[in-house]
N, C-alpha and C. Protein backbone atom coordinates (compact mmCIF):
# COMPACT_ATOMS: atom_id res chain seq x y z
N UNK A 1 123.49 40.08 86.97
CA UNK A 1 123.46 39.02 85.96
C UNK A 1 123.39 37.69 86.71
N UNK A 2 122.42 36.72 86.32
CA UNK A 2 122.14 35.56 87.06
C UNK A 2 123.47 34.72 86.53
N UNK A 3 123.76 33.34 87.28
CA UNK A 3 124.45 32.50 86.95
C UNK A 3 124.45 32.07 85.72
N UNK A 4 123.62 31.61 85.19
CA UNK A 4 123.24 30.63 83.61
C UNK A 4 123.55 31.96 82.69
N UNK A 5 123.31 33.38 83.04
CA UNK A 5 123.51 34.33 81.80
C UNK A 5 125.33 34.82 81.89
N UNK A 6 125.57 34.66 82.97
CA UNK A 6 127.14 34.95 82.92
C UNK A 6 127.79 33.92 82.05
N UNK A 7 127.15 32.56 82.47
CA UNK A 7 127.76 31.33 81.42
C UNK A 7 127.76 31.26 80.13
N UNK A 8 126.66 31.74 80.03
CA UNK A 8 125.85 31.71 78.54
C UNK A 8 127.43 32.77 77.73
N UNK A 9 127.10 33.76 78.41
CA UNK A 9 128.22 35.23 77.90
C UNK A 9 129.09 34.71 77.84
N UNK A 10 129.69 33.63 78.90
CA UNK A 10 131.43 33.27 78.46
C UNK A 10 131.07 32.21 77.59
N UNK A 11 130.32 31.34 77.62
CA UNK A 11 130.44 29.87 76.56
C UNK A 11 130.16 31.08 75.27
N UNK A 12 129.59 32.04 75.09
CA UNK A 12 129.16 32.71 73.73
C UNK A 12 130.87 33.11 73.24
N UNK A 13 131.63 34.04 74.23
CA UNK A 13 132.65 34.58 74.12
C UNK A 13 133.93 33.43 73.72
N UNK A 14 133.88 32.32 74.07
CA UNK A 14 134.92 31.21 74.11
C UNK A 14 134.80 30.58 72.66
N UNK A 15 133.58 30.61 72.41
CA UNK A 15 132.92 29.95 71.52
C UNK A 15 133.66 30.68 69.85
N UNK A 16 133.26 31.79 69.80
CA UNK A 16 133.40 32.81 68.64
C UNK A 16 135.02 33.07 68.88
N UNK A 17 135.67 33.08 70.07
CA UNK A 17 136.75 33.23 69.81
C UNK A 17 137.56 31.92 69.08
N UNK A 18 137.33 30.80 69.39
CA UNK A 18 137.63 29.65 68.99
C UNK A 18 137.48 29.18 67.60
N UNK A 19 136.29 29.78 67.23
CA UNK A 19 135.88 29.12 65.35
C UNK A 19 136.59 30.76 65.04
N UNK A 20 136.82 31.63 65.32
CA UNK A 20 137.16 32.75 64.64
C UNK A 20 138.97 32.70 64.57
N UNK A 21 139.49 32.14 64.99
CA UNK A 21 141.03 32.09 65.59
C UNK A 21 141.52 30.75 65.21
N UNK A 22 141.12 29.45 65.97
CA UNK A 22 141.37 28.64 65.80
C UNK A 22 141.24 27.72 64.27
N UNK A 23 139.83 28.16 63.61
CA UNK A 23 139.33 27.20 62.03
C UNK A 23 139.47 28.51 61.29
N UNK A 24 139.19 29.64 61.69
CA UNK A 24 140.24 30.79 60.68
C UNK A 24 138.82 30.92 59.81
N UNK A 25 137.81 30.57 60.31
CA UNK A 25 136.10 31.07 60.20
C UNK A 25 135.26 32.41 60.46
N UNK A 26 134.73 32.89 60.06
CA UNK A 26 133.96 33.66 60.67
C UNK A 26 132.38 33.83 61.16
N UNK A 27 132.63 33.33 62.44
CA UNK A 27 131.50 32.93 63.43
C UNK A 27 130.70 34.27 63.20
N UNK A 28 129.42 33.74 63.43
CA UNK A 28 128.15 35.17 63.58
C UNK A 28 127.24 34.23 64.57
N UNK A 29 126.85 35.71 65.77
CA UNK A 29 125.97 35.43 66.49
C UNK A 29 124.77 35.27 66.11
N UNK A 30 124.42 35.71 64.60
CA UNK A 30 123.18 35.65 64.06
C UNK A 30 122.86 34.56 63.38
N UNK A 31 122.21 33.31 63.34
CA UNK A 31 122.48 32.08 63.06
C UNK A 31 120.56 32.16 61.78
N UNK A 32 121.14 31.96 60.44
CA UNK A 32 120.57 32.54 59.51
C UNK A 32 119.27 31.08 59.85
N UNK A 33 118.32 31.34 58.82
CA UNK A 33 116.75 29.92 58.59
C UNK A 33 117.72 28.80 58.33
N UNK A 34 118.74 29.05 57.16
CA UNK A 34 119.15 27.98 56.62
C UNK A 34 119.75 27.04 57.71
N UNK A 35 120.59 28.01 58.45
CA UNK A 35 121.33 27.04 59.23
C UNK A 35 120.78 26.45 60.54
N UNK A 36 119.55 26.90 60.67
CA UNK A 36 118.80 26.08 61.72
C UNK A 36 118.55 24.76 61.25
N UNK A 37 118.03 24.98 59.82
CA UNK A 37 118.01 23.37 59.23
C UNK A 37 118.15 22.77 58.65
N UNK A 38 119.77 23.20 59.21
CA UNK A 38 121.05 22.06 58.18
C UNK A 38 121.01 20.61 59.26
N UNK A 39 121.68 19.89 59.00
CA UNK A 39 121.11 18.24 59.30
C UNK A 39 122.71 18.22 60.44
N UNK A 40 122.49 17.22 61.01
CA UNK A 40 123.47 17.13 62.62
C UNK A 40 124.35 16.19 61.41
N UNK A 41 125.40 16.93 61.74
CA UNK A 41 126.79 16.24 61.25
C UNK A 41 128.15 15.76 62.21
N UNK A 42 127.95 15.93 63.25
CA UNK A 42 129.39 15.32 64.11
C UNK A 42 129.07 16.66 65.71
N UNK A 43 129.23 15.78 66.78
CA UNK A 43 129.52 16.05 67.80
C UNK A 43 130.89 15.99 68.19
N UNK A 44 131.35 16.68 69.80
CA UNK A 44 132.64 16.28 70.37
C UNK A 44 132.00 16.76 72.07
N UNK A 45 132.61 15.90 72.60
CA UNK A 45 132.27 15.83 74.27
C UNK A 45 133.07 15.82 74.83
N UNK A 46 133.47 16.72 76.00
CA UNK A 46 134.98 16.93 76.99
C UNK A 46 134.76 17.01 78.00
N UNK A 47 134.31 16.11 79.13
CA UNK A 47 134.45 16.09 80.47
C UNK A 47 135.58 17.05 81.29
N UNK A 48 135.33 17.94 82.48
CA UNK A 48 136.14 18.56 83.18
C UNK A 48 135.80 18.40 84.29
N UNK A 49 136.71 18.54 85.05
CA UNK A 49 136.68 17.93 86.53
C UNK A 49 137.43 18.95 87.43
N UNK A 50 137.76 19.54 88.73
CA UNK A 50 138.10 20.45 89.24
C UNK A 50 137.04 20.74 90.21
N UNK A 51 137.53 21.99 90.06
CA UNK A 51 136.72 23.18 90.74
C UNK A 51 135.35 23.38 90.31
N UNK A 52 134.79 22.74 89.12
CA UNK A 52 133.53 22.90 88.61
C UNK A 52 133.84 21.07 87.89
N UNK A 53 132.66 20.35 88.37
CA UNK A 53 132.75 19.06 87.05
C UNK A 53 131.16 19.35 86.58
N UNK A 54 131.59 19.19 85.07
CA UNK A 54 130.96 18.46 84.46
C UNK A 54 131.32 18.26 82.67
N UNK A 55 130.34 18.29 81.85
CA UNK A 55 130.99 18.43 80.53
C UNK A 55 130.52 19.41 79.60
N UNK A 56 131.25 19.72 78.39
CA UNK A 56 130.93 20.67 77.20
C UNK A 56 130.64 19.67 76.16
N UNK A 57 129.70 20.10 75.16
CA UNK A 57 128.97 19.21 73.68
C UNK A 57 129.39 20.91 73.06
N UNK A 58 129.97 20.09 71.79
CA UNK A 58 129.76 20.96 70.36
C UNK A 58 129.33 20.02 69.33
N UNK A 59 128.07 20.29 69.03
CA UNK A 59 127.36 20.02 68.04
C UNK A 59 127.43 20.87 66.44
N UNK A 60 127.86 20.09 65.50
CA UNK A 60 127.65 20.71 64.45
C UNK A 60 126.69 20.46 63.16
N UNK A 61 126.20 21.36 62.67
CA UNK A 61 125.28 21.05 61.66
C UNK A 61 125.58 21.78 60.67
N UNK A 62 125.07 21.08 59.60
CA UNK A 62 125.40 21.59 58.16
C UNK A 62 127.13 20.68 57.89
N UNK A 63 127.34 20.89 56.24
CA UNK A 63 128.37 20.06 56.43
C UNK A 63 129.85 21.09 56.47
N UNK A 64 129.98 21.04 57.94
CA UNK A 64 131.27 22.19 58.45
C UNK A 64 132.23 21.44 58.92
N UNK A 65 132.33 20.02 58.82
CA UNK A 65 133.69 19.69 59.64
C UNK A 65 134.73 19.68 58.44
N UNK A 66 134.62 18.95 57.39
CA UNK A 66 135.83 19.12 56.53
C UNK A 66 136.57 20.59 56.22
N UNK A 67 135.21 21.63 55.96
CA UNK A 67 136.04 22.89 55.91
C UNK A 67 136.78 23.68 57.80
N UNK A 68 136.02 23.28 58.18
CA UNK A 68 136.60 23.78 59.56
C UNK A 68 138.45 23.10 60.21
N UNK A 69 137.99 21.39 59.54
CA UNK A 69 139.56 20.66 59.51
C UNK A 69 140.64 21.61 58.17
N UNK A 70 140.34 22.14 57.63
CA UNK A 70 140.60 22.36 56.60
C UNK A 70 141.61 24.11 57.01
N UNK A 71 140.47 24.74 57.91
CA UNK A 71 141.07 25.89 58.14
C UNK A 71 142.23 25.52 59.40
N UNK A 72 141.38 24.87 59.98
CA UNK A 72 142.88 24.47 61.06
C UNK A 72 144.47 24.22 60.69
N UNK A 73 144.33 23.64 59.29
CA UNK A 73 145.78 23.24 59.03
C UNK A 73 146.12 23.67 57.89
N UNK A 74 145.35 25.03 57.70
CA UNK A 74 145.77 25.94 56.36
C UNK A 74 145.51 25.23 54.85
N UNK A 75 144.97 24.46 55.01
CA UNK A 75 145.30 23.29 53.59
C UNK A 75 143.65 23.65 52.76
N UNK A 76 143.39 23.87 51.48
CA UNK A 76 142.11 22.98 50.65
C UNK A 76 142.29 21.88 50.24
N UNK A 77 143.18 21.32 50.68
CA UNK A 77 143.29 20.02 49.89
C UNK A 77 142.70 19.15 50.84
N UNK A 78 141.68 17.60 51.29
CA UNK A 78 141.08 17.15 50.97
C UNK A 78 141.71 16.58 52.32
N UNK A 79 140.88 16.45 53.69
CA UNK A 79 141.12 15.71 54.52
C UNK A 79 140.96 14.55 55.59
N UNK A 80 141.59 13.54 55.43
CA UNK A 80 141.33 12.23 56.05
C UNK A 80 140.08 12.70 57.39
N UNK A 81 139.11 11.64 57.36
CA UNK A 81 137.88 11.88 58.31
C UNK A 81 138.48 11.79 59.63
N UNK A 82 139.43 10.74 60.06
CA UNK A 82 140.21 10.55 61.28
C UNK A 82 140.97 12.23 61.65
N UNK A 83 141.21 12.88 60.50
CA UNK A 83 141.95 14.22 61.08
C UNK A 83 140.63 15.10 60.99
N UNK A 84 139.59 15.07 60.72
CA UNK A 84 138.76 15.60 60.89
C UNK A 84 138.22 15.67 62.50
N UNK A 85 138.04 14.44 62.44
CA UNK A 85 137.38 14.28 64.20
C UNK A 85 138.88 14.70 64.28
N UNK A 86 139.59 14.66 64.59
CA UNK A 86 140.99 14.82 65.92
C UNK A 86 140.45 16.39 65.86
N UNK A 87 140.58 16.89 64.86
CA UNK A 87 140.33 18.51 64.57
C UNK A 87 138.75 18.62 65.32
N UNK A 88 137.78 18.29 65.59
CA UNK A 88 136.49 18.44 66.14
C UNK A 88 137.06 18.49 67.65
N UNK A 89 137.95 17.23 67.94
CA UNK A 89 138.79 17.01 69.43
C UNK A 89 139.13 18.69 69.72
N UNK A 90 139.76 18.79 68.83
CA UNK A 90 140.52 20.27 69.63
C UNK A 90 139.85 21.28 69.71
N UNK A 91 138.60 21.65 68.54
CA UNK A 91 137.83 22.21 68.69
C UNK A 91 137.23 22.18 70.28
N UNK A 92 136.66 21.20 71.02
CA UNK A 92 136.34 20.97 72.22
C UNK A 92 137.29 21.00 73.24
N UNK A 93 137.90 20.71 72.99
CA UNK A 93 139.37 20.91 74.36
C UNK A 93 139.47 22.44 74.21
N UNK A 94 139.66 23.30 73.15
CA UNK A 94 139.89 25.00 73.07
C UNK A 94 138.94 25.50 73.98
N UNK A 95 137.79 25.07 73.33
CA UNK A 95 136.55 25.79 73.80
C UNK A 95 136.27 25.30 75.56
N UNK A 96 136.38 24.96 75.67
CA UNK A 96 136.84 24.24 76.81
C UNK A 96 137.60 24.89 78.07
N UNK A 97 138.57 24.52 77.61
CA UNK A 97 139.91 25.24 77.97
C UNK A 97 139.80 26.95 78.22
N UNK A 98 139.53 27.47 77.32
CA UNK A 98 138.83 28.75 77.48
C UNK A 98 137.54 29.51 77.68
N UNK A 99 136.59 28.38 78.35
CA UNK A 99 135.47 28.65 78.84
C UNK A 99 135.43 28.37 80.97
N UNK A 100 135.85 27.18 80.96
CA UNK A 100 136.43 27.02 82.63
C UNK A 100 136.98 27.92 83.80
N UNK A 101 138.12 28.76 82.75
CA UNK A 101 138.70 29.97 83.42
C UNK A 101 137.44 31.38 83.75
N UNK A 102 136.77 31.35 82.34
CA UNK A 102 135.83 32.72 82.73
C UNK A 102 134.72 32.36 83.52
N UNK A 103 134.18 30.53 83.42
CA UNK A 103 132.96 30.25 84.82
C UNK A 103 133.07 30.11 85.86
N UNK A 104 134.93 29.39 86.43
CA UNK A 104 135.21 28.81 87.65
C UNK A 104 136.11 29.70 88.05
N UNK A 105 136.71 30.89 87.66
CA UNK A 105 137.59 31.70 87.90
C UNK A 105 138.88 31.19 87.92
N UNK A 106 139.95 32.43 87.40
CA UNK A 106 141.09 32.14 87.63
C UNK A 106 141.84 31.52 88.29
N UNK A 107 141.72 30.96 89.69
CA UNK A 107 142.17 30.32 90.56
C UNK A 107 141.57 28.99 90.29
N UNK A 108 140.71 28.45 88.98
CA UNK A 108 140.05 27.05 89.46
C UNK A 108 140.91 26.74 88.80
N UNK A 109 141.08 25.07 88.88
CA UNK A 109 141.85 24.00 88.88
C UNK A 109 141.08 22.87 88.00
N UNK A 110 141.42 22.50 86.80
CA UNK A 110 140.38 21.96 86.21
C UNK A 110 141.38 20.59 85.30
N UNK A 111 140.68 19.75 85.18
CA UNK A 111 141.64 18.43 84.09
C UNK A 111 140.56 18.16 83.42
N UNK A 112 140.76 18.03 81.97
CA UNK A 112 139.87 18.09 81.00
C UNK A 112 139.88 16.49 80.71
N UNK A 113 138.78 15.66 80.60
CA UNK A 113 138.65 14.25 79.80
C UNK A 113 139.52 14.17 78.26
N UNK A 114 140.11 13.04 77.78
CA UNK A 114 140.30 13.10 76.21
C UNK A 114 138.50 13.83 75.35
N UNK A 115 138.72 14.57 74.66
CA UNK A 115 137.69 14.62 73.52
C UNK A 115 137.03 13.34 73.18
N UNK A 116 135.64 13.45 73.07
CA UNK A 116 134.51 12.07 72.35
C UNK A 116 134.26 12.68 71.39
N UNK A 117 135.33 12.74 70.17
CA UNK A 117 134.28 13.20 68.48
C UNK A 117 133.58 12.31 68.28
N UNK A 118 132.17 12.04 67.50
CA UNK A 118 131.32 11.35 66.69
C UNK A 118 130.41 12.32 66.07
N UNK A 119 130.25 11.25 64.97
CA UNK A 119 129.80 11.57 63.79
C UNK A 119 127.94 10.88 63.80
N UNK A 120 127.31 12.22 62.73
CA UNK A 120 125.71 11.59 63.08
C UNK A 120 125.55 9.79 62.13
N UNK A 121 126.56 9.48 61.75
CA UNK A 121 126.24 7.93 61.23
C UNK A 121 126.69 6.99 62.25
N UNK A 122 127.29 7.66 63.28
CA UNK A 122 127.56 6.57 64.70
C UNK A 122 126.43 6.43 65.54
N UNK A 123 126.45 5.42 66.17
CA UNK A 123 125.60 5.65 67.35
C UNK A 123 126.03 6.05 68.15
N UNK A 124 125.59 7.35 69.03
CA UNK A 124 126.18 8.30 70.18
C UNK A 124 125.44 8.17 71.35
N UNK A 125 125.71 7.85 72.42
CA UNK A 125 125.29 7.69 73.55
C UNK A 125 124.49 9.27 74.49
N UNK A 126 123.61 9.17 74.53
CA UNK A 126 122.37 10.35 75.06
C UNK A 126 123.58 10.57 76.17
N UNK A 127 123.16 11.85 76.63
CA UNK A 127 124.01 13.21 77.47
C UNK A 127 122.53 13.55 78.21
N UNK A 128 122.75 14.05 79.29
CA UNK A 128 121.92 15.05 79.61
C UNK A 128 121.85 16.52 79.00
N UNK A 129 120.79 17.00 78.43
CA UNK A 129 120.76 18.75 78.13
C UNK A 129 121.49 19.60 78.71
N UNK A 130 122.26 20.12 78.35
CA UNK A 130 123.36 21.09 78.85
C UNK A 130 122.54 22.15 79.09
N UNK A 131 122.88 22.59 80.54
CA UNK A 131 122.08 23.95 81.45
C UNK A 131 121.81 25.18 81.23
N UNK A 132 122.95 25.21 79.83
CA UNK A 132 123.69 26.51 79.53
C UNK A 132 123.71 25.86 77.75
N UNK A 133 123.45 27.08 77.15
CA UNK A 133 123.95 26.62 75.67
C UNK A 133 123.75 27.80 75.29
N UNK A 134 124.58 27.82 73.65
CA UNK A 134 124.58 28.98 72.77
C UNK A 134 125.30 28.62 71.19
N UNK A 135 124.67 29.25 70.37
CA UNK A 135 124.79 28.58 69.22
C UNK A 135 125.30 29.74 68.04
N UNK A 136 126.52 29.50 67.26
CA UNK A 136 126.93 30.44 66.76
C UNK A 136 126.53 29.77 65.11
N UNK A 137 126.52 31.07 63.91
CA UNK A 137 126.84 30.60 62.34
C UNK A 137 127.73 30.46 62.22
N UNK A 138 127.87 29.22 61.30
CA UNK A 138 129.25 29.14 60.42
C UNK A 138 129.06 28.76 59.33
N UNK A 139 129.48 29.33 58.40
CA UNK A 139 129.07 29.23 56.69
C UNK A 139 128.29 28.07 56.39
N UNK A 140 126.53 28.42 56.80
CA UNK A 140 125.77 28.22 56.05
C UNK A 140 125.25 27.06 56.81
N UNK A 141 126.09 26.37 58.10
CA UNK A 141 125.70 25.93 59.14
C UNK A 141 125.67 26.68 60.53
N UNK A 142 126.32 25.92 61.36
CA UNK A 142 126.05 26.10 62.91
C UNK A 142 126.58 25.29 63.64
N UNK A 143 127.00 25.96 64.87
CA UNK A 143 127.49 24.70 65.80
C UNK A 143 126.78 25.25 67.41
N UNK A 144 126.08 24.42 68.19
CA UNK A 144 125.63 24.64 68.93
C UNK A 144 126.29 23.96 70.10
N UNK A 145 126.61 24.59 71.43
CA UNK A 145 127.78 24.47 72.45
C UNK A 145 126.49 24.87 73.62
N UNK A 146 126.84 23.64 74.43
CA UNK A 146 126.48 23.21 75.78
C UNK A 146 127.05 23.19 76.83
N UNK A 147 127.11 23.78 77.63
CA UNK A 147 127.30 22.81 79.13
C UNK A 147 126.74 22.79 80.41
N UNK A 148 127.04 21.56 80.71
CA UNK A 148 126.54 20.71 82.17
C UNK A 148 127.32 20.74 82.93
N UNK A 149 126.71 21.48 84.09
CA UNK A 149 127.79 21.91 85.38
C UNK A 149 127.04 20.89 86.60
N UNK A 150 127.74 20.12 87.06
CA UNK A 150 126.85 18.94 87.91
C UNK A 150 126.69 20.32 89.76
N UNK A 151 125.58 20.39 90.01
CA UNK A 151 125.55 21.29 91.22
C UNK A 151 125.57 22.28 90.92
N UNK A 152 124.86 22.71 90.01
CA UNK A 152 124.83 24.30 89.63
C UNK A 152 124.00 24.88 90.33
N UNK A 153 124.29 26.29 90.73
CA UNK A 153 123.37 26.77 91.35
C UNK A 153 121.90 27.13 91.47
């Protein structure tokens, strides 16, 4: 298995474990027509540094952040946009957090940046294309997960 497909396998594996556990969702690797073109609704960006630097993007489309904030804190009731992004934040720090260990191995050493949530009515500052990506369903959208490993092989 080449480098970029081992990544791919853990950002896939980190990924589904995270919207399946964490927003209490159920992620599918099969990402339906519709949700290819649902409209960009909110990013989050997490710089890591260590044993491997660079950063993770979760992109979401379709409108999934209120219900995804929503599963995080058990509630339907109706939640402030500021706890929304914080909730996008953790979304990226999880995924994160549990993607580092399966690329840089157990022994790496890693400090994660604060989370960059934004939303597609902000202006967001261009990233380079992440090397590595993989994109899971989530009711009726999608969230598509990147990363940029600076010196990759």
């Amino acid at each position: 298995m080449n480098t970029n497909t081992a990544i791919e396998s853990a950002l896939r594996q980190a990924t589904l474990l995270t919207f399946g556990e964490l927003c209490l969702t159920l992620p599918v690797e099969e990402v339906s027509l519709e949700a290819t073109k649902a409209p960009f609704e909110a990013e989050v960006r997490v710089g890591f540094h260590g044993t491997l630097k660079g950063e993770l993007i979760v992109r979401l489309f379709g409108f999934l952040l209120e219900p995804l904030a929503q599963g995080m804190t058990g509630s339907f009731d109706p939640v402030p946009l500021v706890l929304q992004k914080d909730a996008l934040g953790e979304i990226g720090n999880v995924i994160c957090g549990n993607v580092l260990p399966l690329i840089g191995g157990a022994d790496g050493v890693f400090r994660l940046d604060p989370p960059r949530p934004g939303l597609a009515s902000e202006s967001l500052p261009q990233v380079p294309d992440p090397q590595v990506k993989t994109c899971v369903g989530l009711d009726g959208g999608r969230a598509d997960v990147g990363v940029f490993i600076e010196d990759l092989p």
